[in-house]
N, C-alpha and C. Protein backbone atom coordinates (compact mmCIF):
# COMPACT_ATOMS: atom_id res chain seq x y z
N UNK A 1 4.71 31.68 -1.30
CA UNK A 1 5.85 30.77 -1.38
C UNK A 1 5.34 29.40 -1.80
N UNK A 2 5.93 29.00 -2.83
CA UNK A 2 5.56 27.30 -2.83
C UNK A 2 5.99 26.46 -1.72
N UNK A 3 5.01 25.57 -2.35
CA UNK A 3 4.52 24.31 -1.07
C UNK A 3 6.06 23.81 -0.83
N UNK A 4 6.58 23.25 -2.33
CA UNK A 4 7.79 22.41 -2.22
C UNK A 4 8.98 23.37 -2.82
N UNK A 5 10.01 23.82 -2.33
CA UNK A 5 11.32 24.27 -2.47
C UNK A 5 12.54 22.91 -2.71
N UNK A 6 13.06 23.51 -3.69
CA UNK A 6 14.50 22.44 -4.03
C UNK A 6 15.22 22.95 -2.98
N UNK A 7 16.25 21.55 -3.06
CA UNK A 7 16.93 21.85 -1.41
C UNK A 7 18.03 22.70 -1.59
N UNK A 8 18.49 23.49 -2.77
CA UNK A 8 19.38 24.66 -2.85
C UNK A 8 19.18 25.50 -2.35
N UNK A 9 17.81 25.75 -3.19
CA UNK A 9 17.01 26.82 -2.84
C UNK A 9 16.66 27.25 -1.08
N UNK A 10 16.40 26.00 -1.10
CA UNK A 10 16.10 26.28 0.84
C UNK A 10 17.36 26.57 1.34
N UNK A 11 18.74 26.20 1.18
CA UNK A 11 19.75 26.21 1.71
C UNK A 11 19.77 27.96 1.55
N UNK A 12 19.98 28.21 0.16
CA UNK A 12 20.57 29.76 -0.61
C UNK A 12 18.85 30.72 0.60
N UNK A 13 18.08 30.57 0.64
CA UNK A 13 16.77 31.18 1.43
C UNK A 13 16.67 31.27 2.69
N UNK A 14 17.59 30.21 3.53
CA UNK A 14 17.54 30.61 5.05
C UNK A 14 18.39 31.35 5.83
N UNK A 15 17.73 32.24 6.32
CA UNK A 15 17.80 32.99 7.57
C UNK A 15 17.74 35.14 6.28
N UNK A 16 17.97 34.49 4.69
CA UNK A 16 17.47 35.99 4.29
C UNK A 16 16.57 36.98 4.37
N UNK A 17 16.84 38.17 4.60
CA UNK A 17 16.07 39.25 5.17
C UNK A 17 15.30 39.42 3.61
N UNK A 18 14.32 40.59 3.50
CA UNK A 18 13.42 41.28 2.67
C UNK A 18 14.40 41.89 1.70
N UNK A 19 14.25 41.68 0.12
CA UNK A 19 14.93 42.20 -0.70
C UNK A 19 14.16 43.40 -1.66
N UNK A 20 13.92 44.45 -1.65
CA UNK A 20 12.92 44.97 -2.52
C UNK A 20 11.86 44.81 -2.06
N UNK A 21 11.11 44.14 -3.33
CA UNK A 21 9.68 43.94 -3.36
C UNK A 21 8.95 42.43 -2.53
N UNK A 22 10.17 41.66 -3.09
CA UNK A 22 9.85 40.19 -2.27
C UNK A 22 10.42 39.77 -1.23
N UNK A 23 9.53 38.94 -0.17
CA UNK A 23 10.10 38.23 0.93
C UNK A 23 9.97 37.54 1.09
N UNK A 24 11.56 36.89 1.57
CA UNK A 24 11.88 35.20 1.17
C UNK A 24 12.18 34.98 2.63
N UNK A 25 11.16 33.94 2.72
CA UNK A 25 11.02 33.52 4.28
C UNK A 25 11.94 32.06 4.38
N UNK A 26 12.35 32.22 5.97
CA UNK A 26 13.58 31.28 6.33
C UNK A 26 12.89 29.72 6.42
N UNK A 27 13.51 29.19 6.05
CA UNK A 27 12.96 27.72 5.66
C UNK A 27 14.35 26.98 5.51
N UNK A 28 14.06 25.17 6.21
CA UNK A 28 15.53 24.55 6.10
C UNK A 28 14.57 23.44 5.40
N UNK A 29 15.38 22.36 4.51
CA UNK A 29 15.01 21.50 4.39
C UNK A 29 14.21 20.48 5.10
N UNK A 30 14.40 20.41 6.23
CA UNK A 30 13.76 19.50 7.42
C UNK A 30 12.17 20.19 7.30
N UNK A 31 12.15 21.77 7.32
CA UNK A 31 11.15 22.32 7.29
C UNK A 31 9.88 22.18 6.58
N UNK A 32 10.36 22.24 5.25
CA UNK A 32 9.74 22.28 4.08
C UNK A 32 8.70 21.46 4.09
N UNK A 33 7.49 21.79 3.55
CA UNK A 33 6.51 21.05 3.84
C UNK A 33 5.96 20.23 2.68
N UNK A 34 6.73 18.49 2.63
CA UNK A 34 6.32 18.47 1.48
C UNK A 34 5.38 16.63 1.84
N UNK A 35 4.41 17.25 2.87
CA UNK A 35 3.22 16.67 2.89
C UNK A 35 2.70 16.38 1.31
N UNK A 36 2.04 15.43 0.89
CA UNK A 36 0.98 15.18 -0.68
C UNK A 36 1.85 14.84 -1.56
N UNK A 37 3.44 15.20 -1.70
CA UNK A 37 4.22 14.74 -2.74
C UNK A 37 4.30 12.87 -2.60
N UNK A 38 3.16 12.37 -3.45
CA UNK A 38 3.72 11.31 -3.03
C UNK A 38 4.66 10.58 -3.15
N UNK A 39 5.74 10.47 -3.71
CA UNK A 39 7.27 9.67 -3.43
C UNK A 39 7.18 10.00 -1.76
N UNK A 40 7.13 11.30 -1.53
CA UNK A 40 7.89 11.51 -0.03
C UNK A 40 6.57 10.72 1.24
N UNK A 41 5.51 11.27 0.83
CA UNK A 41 4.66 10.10 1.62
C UNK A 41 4.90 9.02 2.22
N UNK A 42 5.10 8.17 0.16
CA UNK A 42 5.40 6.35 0.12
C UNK A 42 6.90 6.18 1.31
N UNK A 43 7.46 7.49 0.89
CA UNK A 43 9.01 7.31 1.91
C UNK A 43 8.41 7.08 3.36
N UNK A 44 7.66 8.04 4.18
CA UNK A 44 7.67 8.14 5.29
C UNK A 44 6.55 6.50 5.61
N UNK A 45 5.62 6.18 4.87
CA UNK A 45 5.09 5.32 5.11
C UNK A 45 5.48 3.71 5.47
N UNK A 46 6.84 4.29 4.36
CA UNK A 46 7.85 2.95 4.97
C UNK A 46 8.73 3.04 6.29
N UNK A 47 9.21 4.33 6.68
CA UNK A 47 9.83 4.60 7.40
C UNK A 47 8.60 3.97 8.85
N UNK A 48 7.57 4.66 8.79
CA UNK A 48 6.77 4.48 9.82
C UNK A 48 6.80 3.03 10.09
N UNK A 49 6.61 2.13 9.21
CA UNK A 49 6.91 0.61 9.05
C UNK A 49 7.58 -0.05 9.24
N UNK A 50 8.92 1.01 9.90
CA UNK A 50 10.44 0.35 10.15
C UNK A 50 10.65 -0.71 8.66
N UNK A 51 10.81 -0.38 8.24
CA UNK A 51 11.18 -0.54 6.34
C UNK A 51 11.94 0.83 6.05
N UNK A 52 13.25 0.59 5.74
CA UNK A 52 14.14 1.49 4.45
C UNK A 52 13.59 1.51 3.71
N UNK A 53 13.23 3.00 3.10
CA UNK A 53 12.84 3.25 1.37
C UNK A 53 13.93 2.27 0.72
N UNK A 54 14.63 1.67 0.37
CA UNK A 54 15.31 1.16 -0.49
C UNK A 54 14.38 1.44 -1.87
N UNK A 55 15.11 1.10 -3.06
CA UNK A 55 14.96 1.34 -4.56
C UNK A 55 13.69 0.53 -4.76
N UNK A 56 14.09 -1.06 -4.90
CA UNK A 56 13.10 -2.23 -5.18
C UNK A 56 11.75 -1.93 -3.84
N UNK A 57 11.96 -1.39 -3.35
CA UNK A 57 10.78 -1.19 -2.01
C UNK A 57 9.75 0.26 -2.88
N UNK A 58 10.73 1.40 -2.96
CA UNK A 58 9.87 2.04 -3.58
C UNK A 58 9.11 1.78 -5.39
N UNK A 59 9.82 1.47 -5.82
CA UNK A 59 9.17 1.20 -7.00
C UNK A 59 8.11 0.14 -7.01
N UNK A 60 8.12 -0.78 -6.02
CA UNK A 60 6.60 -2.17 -5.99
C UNK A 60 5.76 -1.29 -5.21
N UNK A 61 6.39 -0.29 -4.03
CA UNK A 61 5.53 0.76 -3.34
C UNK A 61 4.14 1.28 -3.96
N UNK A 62 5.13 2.19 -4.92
CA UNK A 62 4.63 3.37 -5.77
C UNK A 62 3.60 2.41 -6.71
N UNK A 63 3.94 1.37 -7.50
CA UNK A 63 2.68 0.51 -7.65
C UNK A 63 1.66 0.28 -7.56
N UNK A 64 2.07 -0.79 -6.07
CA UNK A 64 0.98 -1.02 -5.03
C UNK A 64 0.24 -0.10 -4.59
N UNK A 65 0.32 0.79 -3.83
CA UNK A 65 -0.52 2.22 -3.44
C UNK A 65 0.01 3.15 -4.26
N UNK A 66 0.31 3.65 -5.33
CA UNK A 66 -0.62 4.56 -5.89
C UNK A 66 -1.39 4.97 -6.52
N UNK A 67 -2.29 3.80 -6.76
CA UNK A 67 -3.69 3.72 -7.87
C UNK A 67 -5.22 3.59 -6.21
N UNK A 68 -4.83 3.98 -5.05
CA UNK A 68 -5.88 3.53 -4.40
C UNK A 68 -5.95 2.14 -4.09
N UNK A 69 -6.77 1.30 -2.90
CA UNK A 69 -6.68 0.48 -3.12
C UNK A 69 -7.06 -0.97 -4.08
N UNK A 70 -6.44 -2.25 -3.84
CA UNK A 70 -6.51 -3.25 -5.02
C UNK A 70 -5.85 -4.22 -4.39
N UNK A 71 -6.30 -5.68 -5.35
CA UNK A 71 -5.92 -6.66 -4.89
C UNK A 71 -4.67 -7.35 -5.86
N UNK A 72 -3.25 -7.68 -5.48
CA UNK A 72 -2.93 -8.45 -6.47
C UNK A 72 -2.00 -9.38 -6.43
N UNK A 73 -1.92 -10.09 -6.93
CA UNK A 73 -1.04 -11.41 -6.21
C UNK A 73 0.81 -10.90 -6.77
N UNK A 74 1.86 -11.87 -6.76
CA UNK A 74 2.98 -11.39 -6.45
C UNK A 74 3.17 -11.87 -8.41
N UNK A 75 2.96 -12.21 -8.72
CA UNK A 75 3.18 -12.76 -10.80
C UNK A 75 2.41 -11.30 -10.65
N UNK A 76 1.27 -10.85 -10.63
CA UNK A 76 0.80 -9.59 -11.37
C UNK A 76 1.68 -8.02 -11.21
N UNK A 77 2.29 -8.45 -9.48
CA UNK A 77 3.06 -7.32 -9.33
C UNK A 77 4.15 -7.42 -9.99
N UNK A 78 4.89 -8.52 -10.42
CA UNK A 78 6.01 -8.97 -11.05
C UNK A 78 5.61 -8.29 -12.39
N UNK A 79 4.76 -8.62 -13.14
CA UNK A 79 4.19 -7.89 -14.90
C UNK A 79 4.53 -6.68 -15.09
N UNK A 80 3.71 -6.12 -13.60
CA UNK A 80 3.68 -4.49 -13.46
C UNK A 80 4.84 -3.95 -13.30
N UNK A 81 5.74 -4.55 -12.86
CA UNK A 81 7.08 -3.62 -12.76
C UNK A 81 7.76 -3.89 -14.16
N UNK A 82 7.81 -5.08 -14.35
CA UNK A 82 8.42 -5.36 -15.97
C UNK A 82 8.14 -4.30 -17.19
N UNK A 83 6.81 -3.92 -16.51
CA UNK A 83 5.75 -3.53 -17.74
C UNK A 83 6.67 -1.77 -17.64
N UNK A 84 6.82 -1.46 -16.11
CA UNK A 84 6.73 0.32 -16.03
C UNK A 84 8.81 0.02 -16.00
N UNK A 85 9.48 -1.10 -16.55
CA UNK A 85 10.61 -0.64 -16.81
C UNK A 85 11.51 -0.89 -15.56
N UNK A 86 10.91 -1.66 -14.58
CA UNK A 86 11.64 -1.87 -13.07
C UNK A 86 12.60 -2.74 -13.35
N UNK A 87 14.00 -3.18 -13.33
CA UNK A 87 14.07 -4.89 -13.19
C UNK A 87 14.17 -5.19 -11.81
N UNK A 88 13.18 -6.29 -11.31
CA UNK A 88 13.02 -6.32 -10.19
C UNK A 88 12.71 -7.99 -10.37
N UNK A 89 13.36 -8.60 -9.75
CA UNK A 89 13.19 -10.36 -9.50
C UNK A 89 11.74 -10.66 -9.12
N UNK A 90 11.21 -11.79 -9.80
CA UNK A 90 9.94 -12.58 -9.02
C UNK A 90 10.38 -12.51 -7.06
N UNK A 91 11.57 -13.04 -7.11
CA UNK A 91 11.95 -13.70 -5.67
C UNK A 91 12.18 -12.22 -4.72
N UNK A 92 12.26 -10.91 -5.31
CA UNK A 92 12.47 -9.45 -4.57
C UNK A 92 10.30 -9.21 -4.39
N UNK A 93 9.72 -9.66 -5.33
CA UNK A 93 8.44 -8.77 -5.27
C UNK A 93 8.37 -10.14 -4.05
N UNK A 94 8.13 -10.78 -3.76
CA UNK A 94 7.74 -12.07 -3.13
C UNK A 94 8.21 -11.38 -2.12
N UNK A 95 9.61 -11.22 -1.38
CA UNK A 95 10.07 -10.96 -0.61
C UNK A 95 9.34 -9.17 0.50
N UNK A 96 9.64 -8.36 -1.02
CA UNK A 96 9.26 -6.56 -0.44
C UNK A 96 7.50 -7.00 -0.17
N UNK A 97 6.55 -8.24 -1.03
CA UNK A 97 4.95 -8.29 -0.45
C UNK A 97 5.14 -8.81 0.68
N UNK A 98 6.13 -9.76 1.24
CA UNK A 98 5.69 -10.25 2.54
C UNK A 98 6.58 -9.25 3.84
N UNK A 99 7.28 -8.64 3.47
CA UNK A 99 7.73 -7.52 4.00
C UNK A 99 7.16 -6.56 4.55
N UNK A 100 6.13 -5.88 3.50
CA UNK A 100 5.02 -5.01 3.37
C UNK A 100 3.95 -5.39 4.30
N UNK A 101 3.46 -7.15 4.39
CA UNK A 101 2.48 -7.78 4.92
C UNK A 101 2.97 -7.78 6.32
N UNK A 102 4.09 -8.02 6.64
CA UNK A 102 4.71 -8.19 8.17
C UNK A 102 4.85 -7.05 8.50
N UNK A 103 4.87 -5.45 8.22
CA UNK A 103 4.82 -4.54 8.95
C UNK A 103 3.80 -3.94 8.90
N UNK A 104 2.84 -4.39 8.03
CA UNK A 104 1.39 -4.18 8.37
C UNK A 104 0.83 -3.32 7.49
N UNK A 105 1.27 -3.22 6.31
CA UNK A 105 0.98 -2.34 4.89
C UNK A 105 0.17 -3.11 4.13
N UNK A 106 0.03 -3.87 4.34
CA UNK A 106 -0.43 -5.24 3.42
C UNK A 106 -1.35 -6.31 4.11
N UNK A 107 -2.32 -6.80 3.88
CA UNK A 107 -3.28 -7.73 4.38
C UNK A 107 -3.07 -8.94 3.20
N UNK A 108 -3.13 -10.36 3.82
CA UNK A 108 -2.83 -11.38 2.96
C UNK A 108 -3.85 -11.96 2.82
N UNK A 109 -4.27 -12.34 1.52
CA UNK A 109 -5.55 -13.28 1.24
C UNK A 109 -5.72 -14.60 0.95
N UNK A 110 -5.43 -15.22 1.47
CA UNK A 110 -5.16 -16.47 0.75
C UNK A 110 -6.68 -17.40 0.34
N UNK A 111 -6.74 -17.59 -1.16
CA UNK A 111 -8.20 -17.83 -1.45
C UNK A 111 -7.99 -19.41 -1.61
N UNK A 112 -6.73 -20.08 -2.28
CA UNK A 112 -6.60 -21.34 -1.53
C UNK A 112 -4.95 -21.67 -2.08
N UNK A 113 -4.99 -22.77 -2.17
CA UNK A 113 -3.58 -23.58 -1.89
C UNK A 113 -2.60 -22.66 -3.21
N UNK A 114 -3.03 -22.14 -3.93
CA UNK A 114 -1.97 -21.94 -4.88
C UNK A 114 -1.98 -20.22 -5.17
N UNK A 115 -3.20 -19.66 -4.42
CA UNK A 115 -3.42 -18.13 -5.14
C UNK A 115 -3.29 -17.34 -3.95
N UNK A 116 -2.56 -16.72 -3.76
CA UNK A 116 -2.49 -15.83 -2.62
C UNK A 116 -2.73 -14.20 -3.04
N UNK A 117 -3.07 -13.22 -2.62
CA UNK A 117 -3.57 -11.83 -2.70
C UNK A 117 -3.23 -11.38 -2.08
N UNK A 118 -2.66 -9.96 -1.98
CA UNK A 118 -2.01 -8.89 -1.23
C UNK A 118 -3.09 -8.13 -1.56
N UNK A 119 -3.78 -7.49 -0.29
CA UNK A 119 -4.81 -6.62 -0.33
C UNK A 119 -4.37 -5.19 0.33
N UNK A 120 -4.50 -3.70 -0.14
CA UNK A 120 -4.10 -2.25 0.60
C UNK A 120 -4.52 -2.03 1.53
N UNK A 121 -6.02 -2.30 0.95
CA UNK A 121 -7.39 -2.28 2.01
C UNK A 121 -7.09 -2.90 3.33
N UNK A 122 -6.42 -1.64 4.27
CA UNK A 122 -6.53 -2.53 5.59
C UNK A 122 -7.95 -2.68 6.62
N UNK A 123 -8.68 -2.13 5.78
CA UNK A 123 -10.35 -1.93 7.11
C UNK A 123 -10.93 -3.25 7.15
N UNK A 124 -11.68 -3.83 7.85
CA UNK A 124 -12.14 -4.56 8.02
C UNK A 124 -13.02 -4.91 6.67
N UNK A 125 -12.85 -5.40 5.51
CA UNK A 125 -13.54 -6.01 4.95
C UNK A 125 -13.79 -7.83 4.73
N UNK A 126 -14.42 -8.27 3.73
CA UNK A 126 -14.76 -9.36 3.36
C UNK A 126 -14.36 -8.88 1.69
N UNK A 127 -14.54 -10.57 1.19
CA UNK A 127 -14.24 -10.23 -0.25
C UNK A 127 -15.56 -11.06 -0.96
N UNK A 128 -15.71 -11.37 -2.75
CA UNK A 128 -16.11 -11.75 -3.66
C UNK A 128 -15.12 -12.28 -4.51
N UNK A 129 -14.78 -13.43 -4.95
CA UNK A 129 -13.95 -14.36 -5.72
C UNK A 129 -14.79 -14.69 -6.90
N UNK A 130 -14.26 -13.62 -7.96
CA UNK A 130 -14.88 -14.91 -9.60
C UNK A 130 -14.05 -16.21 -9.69
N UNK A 131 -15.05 -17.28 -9.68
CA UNK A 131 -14.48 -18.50 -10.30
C UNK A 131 -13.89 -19.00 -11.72
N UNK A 132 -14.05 -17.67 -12.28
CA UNK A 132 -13.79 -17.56 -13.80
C UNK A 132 -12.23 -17.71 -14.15
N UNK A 133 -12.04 -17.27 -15.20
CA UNK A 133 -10.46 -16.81 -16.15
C UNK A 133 -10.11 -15.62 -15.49
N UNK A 134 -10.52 -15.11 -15.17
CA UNK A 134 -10.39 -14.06 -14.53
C UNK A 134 -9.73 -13.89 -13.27
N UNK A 135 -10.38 -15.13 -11.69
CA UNK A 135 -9.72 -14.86 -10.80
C UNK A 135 -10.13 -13.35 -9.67
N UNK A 136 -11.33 -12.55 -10.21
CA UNK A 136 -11.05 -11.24 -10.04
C UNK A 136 -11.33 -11.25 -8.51
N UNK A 137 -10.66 -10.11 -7.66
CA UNK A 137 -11.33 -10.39 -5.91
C UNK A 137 -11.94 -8.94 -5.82
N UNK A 138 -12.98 -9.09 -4.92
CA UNK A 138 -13.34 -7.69 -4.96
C UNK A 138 -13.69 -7.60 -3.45
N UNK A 139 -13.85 -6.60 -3.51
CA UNK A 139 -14.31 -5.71 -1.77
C UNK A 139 -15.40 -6.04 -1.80
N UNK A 140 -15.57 -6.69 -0.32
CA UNK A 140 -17.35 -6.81 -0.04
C UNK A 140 -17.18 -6.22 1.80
N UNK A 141 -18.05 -4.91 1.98
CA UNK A 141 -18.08 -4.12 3.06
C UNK A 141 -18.42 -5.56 4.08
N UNK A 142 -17.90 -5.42 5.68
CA UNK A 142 -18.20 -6.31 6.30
C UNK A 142 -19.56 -6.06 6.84
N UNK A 143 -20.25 -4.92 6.73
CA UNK A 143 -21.14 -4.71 7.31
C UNK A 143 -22.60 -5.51 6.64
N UNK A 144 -21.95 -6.32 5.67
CA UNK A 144 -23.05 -7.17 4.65
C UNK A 144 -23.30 -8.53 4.91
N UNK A 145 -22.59 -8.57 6.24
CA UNK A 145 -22.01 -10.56 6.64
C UNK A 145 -22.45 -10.07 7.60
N UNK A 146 -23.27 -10.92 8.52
CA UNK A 146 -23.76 -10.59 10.06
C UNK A 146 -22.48 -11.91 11.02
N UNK A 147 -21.88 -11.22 11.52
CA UNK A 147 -20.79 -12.13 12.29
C UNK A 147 -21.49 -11.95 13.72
N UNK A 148 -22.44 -12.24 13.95
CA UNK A 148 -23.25 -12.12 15.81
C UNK A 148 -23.06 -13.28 16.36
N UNK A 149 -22.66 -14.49 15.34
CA UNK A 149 -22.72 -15.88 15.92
C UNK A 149 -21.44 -16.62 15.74
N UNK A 150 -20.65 -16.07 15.76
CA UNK A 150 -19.02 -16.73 15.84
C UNK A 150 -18.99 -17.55 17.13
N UNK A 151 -18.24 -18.91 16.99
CA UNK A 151 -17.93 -19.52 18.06
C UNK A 151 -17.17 -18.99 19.09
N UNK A 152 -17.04 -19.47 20.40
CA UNK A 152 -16.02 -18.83 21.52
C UNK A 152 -15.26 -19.65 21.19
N UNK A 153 -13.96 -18.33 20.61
CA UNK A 153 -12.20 -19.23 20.63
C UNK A 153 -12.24 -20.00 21.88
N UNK A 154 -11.29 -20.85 21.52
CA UNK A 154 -10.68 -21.69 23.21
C UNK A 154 -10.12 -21.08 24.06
N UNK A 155 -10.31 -21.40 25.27
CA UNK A 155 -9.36 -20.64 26.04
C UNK A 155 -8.30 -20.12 26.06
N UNK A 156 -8.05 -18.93 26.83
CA UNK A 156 -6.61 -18.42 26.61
C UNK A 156 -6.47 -17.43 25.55
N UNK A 157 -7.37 -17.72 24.14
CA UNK A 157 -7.35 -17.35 22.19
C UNK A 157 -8.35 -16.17 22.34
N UNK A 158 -8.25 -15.17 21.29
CA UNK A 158 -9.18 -14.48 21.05
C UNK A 158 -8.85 -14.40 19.44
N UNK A 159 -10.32 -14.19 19.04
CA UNK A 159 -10.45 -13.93 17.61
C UNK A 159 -9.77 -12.47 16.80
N UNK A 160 -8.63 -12.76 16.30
CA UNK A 160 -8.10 -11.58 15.30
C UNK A 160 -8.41 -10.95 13.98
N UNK A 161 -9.40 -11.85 13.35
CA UNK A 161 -9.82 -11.20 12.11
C UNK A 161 -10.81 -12.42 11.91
N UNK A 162 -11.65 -12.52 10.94
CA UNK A 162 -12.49 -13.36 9.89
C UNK A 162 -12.35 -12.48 8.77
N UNK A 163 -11.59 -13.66 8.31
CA UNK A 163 -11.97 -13.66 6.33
C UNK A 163 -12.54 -14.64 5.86
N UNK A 164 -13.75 -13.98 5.14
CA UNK A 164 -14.65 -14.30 4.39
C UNK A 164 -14.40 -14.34 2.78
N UNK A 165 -14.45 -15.51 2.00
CA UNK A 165 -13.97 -15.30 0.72
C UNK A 165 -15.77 -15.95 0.11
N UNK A 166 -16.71 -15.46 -0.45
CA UNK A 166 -17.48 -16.01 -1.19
C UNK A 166 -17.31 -15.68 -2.65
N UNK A 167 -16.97 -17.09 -3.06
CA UNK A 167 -16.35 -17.73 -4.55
C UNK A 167 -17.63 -17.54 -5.53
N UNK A 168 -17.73 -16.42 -6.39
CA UNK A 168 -18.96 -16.65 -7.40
C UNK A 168 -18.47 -17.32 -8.64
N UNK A 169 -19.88 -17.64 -9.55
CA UNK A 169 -19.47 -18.18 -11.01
C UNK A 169 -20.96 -17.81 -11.78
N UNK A 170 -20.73 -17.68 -13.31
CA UNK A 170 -21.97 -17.84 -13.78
C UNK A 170 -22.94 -19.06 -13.34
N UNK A 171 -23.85 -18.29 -13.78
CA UNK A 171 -25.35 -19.32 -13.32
C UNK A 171 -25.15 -19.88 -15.15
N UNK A 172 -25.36 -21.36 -14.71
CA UNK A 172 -25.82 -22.04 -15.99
C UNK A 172 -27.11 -21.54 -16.77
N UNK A 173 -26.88 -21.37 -18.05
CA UNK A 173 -27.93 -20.88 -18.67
C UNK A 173 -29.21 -22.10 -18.89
């Protein structure tokens, strides 16, 4: 039996007995196992998030996570939907990234006053910043930064994350 059944099909298939040669086993829609399809994934991932799939949610979704993870600010996600045919407002991607970031799909980078980054990567990393035309951010494992000597928060505070941004550039020739 395939993995994924159309939902006719499951409807017209449940509770039928053995016909001949083939047997068509009882299956309801709810049933169906359609674990790996990712649309239905990106669905439940929002759901888990207390986020509605809505339209503009799945299409910056499907984007955002489904190339693996990446870093990209809210103008690049804006391109990308333009580019794959979305119409979707600057002021909706702005809105569904900090959306995404407040239910915890999304990690925010802010490298300074004007460039902000939406990162997938929720594990504990650090990053690498080109100072170039470029802008590019990259993954740097945390296990490459020795954090043994962090100050004691103030009372009452405990430490929730360190981000680390080290800004490279060419070496003058």
């Amino acid at each position: 039996m395939e993995k994924r059944e159309s939902a006719s099909r499951a409807r017209r298939t449940s509770d039928r007995a053995t016909k001949g040669r083939d047997t068509v086993y009882a299956t309801t829609i709810a049933a169906a196992d359609l674990s790996g399809c990712p649309l239905h994934d990106l669905k439940r991932k929002l759901n888990d998030a207390g986020l509605r799939p809505t339209r503009q949610r799945l299409r910056l979704g499907w984007l955002l996570f489904g190339g693996g993870d990446r870093h990209v600010t809210a103008e690049r996600l804006f391109e990308e939907a333009h580019a794959a045919r979305a119409p979707i407002s600057l002021a909706t991607v702005y809105n569904t990234l900090n959306q995404f970031t407040s239910a915890g799909l999304l990690k925010e980078v802010s490298v300074d006053g004007a460039r902000t980054y939406f990162d997938t990567n929720l594990a504990d990393h650090q990053h690498f910043l080109t100072e170039d035309d470029t802008h590019l951010l990259v993954d740097l494992p945390k296990e490459l930064i020795d954090f043994s000597r962090l100050p004691e928060p103030p009372e009452g505070m405990e430490i929730a994350r360190v981000d680390v941004v080290i800004r490279l550039r060419r070496k003058a020739s």
